[in-house]
Protein backbone atom coordinates (compact mmCIF):
# COMPACT_ATOMS: atom_id res chain seq x y z
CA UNK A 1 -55.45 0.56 -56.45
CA UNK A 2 -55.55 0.61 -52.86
CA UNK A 3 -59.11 0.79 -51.43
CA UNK A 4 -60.07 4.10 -52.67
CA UNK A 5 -60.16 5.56 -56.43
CA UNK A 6 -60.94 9.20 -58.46
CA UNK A 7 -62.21 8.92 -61.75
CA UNK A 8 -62.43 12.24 -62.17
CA UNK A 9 -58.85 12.43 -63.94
CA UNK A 10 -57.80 13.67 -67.11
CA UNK A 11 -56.94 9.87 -68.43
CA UNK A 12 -59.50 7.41 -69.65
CA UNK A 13 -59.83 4.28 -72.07
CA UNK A 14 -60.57 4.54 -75.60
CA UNK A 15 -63.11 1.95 -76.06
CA UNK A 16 -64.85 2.96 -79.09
CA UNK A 17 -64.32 5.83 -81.16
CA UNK A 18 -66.13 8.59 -79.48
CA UNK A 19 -66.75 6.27 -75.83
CA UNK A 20 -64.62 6.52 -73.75
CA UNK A 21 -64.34 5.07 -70.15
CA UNK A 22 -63.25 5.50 -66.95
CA UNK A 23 -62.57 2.25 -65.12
CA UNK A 24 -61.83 0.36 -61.57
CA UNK A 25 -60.73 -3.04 -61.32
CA UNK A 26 -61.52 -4.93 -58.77
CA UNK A 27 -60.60 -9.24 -58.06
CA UNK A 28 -63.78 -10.14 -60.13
CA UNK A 29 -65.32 -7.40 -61.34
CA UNK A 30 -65.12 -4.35 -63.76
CA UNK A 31 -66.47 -0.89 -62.72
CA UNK A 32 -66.64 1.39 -65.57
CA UNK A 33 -67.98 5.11 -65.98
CA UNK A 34 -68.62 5.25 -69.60
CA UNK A 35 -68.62 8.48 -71.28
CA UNK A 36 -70.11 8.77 -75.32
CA UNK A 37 -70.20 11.59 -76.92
CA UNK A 38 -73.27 12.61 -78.82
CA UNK A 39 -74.16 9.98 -81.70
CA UNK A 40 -71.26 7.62 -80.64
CA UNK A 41 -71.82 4.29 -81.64
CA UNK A 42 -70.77 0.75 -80.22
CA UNK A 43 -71.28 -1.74 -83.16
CA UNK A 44 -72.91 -5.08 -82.72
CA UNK A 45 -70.45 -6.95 -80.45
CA UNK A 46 -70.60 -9.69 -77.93
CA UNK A 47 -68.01 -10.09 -74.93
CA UNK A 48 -67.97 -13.84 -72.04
CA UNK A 49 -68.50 -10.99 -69.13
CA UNK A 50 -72.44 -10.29 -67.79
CA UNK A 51 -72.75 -6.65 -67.96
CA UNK A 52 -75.22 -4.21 -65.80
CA UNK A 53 -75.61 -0.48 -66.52
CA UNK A 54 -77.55 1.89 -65.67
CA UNK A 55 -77.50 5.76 -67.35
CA UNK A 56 -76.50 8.77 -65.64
CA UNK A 57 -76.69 11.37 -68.09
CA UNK A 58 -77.90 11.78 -71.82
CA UNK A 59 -79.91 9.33 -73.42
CA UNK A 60 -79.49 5.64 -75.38
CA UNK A 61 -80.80 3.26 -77.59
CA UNK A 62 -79.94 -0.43 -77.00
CA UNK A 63 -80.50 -3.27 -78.45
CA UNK A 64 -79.44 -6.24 -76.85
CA UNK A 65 -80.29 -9.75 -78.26
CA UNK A 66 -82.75 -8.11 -80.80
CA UNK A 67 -84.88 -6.71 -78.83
CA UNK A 68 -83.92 -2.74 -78.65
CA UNK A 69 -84.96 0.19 -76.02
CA UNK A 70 -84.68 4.02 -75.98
CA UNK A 71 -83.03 4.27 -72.10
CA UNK A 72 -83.12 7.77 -70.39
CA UNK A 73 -81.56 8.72 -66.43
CA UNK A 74 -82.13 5.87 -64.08
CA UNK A 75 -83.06 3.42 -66.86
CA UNK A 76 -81.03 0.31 -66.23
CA UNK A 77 -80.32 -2.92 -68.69
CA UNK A 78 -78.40 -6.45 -68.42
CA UNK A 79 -76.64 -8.25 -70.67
CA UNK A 80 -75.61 -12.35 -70.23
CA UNK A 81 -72.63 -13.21 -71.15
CA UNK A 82 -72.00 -13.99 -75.23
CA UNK A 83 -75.58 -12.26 -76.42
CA UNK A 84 -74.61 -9.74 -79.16
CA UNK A 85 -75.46 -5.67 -78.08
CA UNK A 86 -75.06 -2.49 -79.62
CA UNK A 87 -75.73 1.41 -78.58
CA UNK A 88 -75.79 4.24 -79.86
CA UNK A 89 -75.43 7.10 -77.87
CA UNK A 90 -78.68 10.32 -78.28
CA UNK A 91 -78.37 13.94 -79.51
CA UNK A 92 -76.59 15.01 -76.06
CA UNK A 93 -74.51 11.91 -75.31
CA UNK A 94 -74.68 9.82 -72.33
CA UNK A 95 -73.12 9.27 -69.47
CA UNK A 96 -73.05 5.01 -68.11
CA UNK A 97 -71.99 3.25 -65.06
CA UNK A 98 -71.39 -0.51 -65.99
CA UNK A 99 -70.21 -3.39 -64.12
CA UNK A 100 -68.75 -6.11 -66.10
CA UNK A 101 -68.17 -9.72 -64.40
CA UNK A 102 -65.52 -11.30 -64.61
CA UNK A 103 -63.28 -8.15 -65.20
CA UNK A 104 -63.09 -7.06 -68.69
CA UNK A 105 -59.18 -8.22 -68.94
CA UNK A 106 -59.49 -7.18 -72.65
CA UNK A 107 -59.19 -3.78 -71.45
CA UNK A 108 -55.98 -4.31 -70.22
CA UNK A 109 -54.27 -2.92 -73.91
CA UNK A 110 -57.07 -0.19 -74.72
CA UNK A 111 -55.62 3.18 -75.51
CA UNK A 112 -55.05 5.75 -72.69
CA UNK A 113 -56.03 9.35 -73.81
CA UNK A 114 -55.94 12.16 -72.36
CA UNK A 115 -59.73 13.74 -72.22
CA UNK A 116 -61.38 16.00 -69.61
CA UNK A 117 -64.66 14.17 -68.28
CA UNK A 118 -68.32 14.58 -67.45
CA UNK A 119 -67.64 14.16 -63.39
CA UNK A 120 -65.76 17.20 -62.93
């Protein structure tokens, strides 16, 4: 990538079943738009990367490090590195922006599908 980026393309990254995301990469960090569909789940997982995230769209229920949250639009969350998370997306889905740092270089061999996406 150059400077500039559209994530509104027809190819994202199968994360999870059901989640999928649209991502930029920059020297350091991970931008991701992360799209689950409704009920989608991300099992109990833990990654070296800090994560932020806020939702867009939809709703979520989080539970990071135990403690868990029903987020909604403009509801944000943090995760440190290595502390074990898991969501599971509401009735409508939910539509995240998450930056991961460092860059999630696991990525690197996800799946590319083909899927239209919530930005347009």
């Amino acid at each position: 990538m150059d400077v500039f980026a559209d994530l509104r393309g027809p190819h994202g990254l199968q994360v999870w079943d059901g989640i999928v995301g649209r991502v930029v990469e920059g020297d350091n960090v991970t931008f991701s738009v992360i799209e689950l569909d409704p009920g989608a789940v991300a099992s109990m997982y833990s990654h070296p990367q800090e994560q932020l995230g806020v939702v867009i769209e939809g709703a979520l229920r989080f539970t990071i490090g135990g403690e868990t949250c029903d987020l909604g639009p403009g509801e944000v969350w943090r995760i440190p590195g290595d502390t074990p998370h898991e969501a599971v997306a509401g009735p409508d889905g939910a539509l995240l922006v998450e930056v991961f740092s460092p860059r999630r270089e696991d990525w690197g061999g996800l799946a590319r599908i083909e899927r239209s996406g919530r930005l347009g």
